[in-house]
C-alpha atoms as a PDB file:
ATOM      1  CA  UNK A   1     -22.370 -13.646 -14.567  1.00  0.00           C
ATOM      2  CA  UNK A   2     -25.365 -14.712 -13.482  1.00  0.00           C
ATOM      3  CA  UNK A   3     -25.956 -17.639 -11.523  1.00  0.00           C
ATOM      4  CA  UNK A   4     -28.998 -19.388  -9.698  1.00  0.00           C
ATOM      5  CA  UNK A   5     -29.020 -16.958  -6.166  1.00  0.00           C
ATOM      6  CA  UNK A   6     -28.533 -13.933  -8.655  1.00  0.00           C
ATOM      7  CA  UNK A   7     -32.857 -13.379  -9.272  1.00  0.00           C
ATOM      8  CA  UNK A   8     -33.316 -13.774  -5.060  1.00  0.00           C
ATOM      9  CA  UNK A   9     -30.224 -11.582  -4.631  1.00  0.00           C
ATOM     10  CA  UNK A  10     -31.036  -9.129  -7.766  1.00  0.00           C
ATOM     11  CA  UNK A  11     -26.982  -8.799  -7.905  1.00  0.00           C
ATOM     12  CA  UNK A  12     -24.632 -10.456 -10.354  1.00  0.00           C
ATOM     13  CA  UNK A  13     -22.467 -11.944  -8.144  1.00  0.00           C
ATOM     14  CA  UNK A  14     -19.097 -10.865 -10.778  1.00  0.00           C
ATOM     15  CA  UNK A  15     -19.140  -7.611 -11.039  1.00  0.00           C
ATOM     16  CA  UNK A  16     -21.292  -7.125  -7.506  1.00  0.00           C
ATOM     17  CA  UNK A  17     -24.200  -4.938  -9.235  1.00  0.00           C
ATOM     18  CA  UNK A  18     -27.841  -5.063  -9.356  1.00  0.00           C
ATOM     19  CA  UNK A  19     -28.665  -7.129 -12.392  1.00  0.00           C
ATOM     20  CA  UNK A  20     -30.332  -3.882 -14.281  1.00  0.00           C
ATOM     21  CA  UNK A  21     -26.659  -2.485 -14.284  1.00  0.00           C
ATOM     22  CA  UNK A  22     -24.506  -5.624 -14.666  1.00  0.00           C
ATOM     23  CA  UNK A  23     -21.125  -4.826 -16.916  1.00  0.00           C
ATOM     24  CA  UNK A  24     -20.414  -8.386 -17.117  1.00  0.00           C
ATOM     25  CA  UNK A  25     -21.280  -8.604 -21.494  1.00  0.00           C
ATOM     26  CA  UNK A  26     -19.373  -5.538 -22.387  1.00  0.00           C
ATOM     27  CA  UNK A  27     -15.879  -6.354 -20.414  1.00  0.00           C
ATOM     28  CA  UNK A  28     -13.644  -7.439 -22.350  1.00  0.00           C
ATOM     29  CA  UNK A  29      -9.895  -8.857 -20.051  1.00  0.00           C
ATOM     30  CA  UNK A  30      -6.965  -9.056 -21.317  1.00  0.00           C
ATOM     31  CA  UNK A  31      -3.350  -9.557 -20.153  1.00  0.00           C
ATOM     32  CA  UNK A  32      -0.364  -6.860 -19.219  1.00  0.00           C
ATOM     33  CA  UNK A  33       2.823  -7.507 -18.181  1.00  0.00           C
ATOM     34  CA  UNK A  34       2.549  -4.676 -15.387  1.00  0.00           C
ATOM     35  CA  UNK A  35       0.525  -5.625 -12.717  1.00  0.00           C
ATOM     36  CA  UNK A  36      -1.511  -3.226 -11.054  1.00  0.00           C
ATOM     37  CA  UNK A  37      -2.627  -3.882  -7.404  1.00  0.00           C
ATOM     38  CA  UNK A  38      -5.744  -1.401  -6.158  1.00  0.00           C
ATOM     39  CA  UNK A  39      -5.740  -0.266  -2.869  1.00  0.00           C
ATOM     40  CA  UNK A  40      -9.422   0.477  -2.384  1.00  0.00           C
ATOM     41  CA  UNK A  41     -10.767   2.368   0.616  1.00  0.00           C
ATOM     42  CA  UNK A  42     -13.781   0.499   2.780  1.00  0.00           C
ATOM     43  CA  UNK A  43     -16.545   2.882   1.510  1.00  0.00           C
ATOM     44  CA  UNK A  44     -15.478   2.722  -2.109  1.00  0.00           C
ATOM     45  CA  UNK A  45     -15.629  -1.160  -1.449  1.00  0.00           C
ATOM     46  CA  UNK A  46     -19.480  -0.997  -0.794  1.00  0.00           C
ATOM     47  CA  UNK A  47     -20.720   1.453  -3.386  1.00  0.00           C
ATOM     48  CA  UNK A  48     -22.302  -0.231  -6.128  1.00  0.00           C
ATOM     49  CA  UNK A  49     -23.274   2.841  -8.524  1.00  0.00           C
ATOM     50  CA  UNK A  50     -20.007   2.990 -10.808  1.00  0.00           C
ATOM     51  CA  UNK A  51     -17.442   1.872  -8.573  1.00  0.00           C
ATOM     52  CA  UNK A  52     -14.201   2.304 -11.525  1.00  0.00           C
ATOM     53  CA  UNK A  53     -11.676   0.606  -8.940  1.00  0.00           C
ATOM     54  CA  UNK A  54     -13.964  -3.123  -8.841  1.00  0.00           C
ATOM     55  CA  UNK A  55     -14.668  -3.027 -12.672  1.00  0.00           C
ATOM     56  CA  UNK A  56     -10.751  -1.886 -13.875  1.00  0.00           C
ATOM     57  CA  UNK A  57      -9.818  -5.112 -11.542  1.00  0.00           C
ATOM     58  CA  UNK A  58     -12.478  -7.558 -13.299  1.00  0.00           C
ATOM     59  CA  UNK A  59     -11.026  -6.238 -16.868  1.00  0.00           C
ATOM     60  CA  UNK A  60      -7.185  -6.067 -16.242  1.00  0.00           C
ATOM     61  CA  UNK A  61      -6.338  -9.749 -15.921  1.00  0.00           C
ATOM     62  CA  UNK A  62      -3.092  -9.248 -14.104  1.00  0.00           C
ATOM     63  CA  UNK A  63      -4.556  -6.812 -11.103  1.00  0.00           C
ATOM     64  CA  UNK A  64      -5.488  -7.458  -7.396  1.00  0.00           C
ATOM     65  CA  UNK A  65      -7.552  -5.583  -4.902  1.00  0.00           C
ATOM     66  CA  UNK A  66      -6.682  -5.123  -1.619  1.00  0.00           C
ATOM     67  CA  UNK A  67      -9.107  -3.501   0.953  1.00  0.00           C
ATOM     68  CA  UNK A  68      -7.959  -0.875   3.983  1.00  0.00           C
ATOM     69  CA  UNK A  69      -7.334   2.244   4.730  1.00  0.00           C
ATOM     70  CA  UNK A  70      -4.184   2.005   6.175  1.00  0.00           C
ATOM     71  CA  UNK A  71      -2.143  -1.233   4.865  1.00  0.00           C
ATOM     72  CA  UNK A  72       1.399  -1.613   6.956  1.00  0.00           C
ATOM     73  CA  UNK A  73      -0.202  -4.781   8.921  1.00  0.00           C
ATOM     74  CA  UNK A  74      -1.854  -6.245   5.317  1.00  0.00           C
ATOM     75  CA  UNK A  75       0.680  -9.023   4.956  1.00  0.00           C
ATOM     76  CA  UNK A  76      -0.481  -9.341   1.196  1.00  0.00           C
ATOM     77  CA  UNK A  77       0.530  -6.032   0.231  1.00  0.00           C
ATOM     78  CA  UNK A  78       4.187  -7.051   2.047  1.00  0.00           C
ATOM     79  CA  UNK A  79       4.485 -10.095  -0.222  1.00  0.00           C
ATOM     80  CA  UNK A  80       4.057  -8.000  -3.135  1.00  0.00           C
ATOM     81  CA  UNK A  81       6.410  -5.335  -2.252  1.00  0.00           C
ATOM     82  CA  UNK A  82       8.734  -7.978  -1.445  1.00  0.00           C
ATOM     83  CA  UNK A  83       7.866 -10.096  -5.039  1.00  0.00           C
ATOM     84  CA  UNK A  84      11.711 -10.119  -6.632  1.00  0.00           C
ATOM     85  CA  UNK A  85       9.824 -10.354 -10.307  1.00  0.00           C
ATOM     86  CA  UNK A  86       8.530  -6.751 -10.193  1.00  0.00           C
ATOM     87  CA  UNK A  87       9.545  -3.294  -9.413  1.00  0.00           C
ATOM     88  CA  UNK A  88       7.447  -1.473  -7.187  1.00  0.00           C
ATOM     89  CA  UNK A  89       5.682   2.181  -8.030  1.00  0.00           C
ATOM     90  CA  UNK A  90       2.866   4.134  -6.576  1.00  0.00           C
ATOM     91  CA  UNK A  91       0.513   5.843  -8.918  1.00  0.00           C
ATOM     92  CA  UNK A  92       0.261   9.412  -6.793  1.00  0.00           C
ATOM     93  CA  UNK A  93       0.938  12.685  -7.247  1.00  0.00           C
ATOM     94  CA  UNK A  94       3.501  14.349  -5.577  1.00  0.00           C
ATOM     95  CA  UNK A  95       6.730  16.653  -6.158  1.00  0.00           C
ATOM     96  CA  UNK A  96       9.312  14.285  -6.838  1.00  0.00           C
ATOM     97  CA  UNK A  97       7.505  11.585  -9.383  1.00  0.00           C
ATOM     98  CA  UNK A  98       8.548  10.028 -12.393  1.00  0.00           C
ATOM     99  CA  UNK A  99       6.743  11.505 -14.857  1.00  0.00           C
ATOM    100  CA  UNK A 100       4.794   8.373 -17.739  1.00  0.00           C
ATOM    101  CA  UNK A 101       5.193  11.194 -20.337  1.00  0.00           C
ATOM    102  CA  UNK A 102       8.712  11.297 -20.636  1.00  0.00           C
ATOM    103  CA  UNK A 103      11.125   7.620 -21.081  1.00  0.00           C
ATOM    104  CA  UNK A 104      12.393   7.525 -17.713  1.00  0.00           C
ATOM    105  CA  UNK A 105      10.617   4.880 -16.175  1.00  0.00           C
ATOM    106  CA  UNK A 106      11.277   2.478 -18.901  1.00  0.00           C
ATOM    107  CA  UNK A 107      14.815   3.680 -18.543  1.00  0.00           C
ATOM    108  CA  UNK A 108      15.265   2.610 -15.070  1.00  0.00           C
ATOM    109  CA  UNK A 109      13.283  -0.512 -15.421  1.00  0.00           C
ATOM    110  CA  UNK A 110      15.291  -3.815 -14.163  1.00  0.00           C
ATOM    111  CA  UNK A 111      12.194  -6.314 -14.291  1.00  0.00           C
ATOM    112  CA  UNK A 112       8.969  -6.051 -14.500  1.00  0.00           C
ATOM    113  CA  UNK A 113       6.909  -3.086 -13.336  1.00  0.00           C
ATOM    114  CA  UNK A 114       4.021  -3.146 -10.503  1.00  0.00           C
ATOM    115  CA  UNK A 115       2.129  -0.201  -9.863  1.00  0.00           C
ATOM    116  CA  UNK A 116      -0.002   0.420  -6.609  1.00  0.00           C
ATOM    117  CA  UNK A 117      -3.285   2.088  -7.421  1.00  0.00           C
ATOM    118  CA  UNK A 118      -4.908   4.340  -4.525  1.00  0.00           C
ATOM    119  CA  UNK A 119      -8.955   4.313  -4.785  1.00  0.00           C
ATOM    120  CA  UNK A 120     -11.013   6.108  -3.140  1.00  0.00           C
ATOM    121  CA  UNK A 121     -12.020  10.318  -3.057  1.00  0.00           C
ATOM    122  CA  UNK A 122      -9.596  12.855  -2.759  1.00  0.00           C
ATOM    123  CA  UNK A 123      -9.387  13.277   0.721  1.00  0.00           C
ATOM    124  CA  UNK A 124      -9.405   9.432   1.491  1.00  0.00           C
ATOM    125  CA  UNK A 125      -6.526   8.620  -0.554  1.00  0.00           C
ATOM    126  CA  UNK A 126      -4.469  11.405   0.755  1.00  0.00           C
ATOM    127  CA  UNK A 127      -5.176   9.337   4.416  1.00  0.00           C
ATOM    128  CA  UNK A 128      -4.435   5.695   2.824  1.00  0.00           C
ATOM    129  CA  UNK A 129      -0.882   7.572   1.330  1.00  0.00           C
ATOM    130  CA  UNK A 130      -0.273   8.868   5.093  1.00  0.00           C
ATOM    131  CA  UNK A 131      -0.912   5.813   7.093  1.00  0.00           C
ATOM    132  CA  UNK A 132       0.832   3.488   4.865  1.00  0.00           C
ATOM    133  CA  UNK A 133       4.331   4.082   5.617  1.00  0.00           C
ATOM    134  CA  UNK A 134       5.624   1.084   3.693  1.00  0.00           C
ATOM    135  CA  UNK A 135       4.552   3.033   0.441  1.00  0.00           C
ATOM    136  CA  UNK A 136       6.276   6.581   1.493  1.00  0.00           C
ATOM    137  CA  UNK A 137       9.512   5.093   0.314  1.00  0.00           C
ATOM    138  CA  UNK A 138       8.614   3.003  -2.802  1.00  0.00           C
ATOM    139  CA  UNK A 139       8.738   6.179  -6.080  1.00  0.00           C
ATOM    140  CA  UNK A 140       6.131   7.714  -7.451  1.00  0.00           C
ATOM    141  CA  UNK A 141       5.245   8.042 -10.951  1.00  0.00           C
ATOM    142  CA  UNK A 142       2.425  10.854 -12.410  1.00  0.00           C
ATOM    143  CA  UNK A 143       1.605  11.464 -15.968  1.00  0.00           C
ATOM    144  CA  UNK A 144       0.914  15.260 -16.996  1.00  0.00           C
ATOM    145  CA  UNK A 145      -2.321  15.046 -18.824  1.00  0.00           C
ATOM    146  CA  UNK A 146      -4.533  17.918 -20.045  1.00  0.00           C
ATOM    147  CA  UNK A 147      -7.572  15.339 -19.629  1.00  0.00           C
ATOM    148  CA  UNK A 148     -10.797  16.231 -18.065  1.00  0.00           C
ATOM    149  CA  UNK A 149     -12.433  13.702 -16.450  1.00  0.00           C
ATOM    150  CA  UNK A 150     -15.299  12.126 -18.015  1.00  0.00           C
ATOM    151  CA  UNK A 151     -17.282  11.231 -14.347  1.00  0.00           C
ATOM    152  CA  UNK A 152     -19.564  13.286 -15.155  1.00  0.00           C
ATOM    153  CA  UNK A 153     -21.676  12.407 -11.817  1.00  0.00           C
ATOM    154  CA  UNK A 154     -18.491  13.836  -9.676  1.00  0.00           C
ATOM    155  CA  UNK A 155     -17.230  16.552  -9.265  1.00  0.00           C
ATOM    156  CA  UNK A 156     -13.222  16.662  -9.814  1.00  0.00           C
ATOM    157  CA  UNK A 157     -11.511  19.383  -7.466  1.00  0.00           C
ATOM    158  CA  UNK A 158      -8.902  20.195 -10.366  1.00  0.00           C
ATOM    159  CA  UNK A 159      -8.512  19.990 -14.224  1.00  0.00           C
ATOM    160  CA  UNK A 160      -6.282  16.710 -14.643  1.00  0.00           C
ATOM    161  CA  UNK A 161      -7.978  15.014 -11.523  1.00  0.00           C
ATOM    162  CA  UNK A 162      -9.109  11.588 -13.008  1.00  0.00           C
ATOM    163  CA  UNK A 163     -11.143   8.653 -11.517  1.00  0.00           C
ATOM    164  CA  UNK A 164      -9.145   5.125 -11.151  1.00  0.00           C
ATOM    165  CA  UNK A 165     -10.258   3.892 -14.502  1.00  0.00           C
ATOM    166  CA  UNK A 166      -9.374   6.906 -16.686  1.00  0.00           C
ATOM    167  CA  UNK A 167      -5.824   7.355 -14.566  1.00  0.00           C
ATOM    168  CA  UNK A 168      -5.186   3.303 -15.359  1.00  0.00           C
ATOM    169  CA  UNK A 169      -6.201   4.056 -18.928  1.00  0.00           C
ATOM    170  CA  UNK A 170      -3.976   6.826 -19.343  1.00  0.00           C
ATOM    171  CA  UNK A 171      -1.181   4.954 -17.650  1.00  0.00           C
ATOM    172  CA  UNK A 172      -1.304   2.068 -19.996  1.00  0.00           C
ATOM    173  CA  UNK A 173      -1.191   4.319 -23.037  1.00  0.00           C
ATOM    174  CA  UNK A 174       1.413   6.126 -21.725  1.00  0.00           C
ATOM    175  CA  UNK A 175       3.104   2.493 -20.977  1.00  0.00           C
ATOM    176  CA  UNK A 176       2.075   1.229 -24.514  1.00  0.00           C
ATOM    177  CA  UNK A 177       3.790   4.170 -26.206  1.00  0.00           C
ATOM    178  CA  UNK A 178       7.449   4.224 -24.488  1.00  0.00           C
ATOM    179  CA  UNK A 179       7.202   0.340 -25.061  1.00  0.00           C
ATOM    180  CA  UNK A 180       6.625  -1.613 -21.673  1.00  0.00           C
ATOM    181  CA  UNK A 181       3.384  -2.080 -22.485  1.00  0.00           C
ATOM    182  CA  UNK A 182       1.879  -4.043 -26.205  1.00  0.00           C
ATOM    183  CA  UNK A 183      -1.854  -3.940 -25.593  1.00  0.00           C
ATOM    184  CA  UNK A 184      -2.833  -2.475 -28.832  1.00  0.00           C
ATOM    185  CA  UNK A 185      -6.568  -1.239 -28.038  1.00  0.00           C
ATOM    186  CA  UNK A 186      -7.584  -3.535 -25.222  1.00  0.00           C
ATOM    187  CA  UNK A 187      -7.417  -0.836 -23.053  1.00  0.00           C
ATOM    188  CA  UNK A 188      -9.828   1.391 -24.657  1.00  0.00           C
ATOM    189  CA  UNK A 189     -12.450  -1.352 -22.819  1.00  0.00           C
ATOM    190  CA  UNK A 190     -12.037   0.354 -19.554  1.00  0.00           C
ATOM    191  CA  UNK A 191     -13.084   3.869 -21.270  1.00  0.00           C
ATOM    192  CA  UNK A 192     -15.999   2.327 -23.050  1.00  0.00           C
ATOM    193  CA  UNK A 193     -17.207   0.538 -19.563  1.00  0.00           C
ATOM    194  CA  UNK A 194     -16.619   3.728 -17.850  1.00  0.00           C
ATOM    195  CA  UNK A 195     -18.719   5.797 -20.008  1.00  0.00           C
ATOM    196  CA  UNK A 196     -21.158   3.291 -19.985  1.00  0.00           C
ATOM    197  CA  UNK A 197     -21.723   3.137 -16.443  1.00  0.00           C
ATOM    198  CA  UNK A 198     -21.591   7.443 -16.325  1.00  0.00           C
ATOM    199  CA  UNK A 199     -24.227   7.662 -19.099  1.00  0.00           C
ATOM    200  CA  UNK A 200     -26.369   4.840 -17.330  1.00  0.00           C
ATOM    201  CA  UNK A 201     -26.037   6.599 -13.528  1.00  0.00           C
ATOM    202  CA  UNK A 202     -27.134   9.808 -15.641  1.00  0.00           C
ATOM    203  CA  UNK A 203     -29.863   8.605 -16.914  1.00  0.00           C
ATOM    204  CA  UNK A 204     -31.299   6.932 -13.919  1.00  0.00           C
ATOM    205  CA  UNK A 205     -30.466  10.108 -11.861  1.00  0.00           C
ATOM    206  CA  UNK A 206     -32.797  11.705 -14.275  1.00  0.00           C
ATOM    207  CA  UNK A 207     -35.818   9.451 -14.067  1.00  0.00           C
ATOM    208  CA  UNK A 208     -38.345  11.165 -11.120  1.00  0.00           C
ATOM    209  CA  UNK A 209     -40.004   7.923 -10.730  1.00  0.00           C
ATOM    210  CA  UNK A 210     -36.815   6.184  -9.125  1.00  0.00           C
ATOM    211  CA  UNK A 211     -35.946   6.649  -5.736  1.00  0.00           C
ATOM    212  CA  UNK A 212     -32.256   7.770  -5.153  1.00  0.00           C
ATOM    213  CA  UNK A 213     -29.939   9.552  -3.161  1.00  0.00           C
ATOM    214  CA  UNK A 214     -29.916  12.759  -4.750  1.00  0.00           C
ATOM    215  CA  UNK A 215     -31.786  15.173  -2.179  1.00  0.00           C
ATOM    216  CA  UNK A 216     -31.712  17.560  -5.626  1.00  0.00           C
ATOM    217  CA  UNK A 217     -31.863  17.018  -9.506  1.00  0.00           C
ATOM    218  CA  UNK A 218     -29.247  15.785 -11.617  1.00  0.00           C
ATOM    219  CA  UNK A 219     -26.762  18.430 -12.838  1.00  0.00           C
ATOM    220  CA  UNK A 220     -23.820  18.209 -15.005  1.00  0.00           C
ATOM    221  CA  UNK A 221     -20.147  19.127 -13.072  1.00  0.00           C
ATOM    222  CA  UNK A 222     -20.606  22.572 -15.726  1.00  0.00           C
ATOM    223  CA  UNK A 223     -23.831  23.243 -13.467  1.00  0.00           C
ATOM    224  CA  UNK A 224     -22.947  23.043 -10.352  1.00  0.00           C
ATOM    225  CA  UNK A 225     -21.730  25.590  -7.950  1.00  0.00           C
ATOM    226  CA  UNK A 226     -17.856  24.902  -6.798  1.00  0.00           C
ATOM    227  CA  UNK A 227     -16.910  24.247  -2.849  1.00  0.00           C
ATOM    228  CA  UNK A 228     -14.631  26.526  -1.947  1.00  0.00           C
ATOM    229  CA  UNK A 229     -12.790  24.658   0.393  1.00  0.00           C
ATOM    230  CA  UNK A 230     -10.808  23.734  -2.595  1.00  0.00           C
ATOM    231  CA  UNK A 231      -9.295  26.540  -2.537  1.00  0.00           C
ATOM    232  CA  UNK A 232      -7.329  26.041   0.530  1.00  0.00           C
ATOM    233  CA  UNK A 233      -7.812  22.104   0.955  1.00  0.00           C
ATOM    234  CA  UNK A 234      -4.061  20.344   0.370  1.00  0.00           C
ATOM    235  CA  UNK A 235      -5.521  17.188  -1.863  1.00  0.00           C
ATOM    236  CA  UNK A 236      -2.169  15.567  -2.117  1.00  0.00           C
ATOM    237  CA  UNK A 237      -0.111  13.522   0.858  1.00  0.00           C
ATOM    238  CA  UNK A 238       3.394  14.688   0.748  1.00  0.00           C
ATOM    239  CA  UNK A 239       6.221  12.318   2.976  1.00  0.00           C
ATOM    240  CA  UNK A 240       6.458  16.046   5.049  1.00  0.00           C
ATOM    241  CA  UNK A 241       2.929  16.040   6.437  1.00  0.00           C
ATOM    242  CA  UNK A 242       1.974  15.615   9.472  1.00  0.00           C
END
């Protein structure tokens, strides 16, 4: 989407990247009868480089984006809690989920299903989960997936650690195949965009003549050398912490 302050700006004003990068041509919306409401963190708001959370909104028709880090006073994410045409989950991991694998979500389902989406990194969404209380008591549902992520420019702290666009994606197949969900292959357009945007950060990342933010050469995740503070590091908020 391009319009007449996008050439001064050198942003599409849609999809809120530089016009060399724009996804607008290759998404491709369409309809679910989940909705899926992203709770985006402040500094994943601003980055324009991939940013899975803005572009999964702009391609699943019936999704919202709400920005904070902690979201008890957001009287928008009240009204949806409170909406009596959907049942509320939280896409998180945790000890006691509902797991998208198996039937029992569909099992318990009453009306229609909403599902609140935390993005932002690791650390940041276990501090959203902690200092939204009005989420702590709405359940939990997880998928088991052997998936590795395809971000490629990230670094994932565990095998089965996906960004916000491949967890959506692998929700809505697992949604699609215990029967809540009919979007035949729509959703494949948030994988496509995805590795679109990965292979086009790569090969920017790679060109010497650019200026970036890289202090050091690209390298794939395969190359690089692993923190170890994820060895001890608790990624996931549990209602217990303190």
């Amino acid at each position: 989407m391009i319009d007449n302050q996008a050439p001064r700006l050198n942003l599409c004003l849609k999809c809120r990247r530089r016009l060399l990068t724009c996804l607008c041509d290759r998404m491709r919306p369409f309809e679910t009868e989940s909705r899926f409401i992203i709770l985006m963190h402040p500094m994943e708001f601003k980055k324009e480089k991939v940013g899975t959370g803005r572009f999964s909104h702009l391609i699943l028709k019936n999704s919202e984006v709400l920005v904070d880090v902690g979201f008890d006073e957001n009287a928008r994410l009240k009204e949806l809690l409170n909406d009596p045409e959907y049942e509320s989950f939280v896409l998180y991991p945790g000890f006691e989920t509902i797991d998208l694998g198996s039937s029992e979500l569909k099992g318990r389902l009453t009306k229609k299903a909403q599902f609140f989406v935390i993005d932002g990194t690791w650390p940041c969404a276990k501090k959203m989960m902690k200092l939204t209380t009005l989420l702590h008591q709405v359940p939990r549902v997880s998928f088991t997936s052997d998936r590795i992520s395809e971000f490629k420019v990230k670094h994932q702290p565990l095998p089965g650690c996906l960004s916000t666009v491949e967890s959506l994606h692998q929700v809505l197949i697992d949604l699609n195949r215990m029967g809540v969900e009919s979007t035949g292959d729509a959703h494949e357009n948030l994988m496509d965009v995805f590795r679109h945007t990965v292979n086009q950060q790569i090969e920017l990342a790679k060109d010497p003549e650019r200026q970036g933010y890289r202090k050091k050469p690209f390298s794939l995740p395969e190359e690089r050398k692993i923190s170890k503070k994820w060895d001890s590091r608790l990624l996931f908020f549990k209602d217990s912490d303190e």
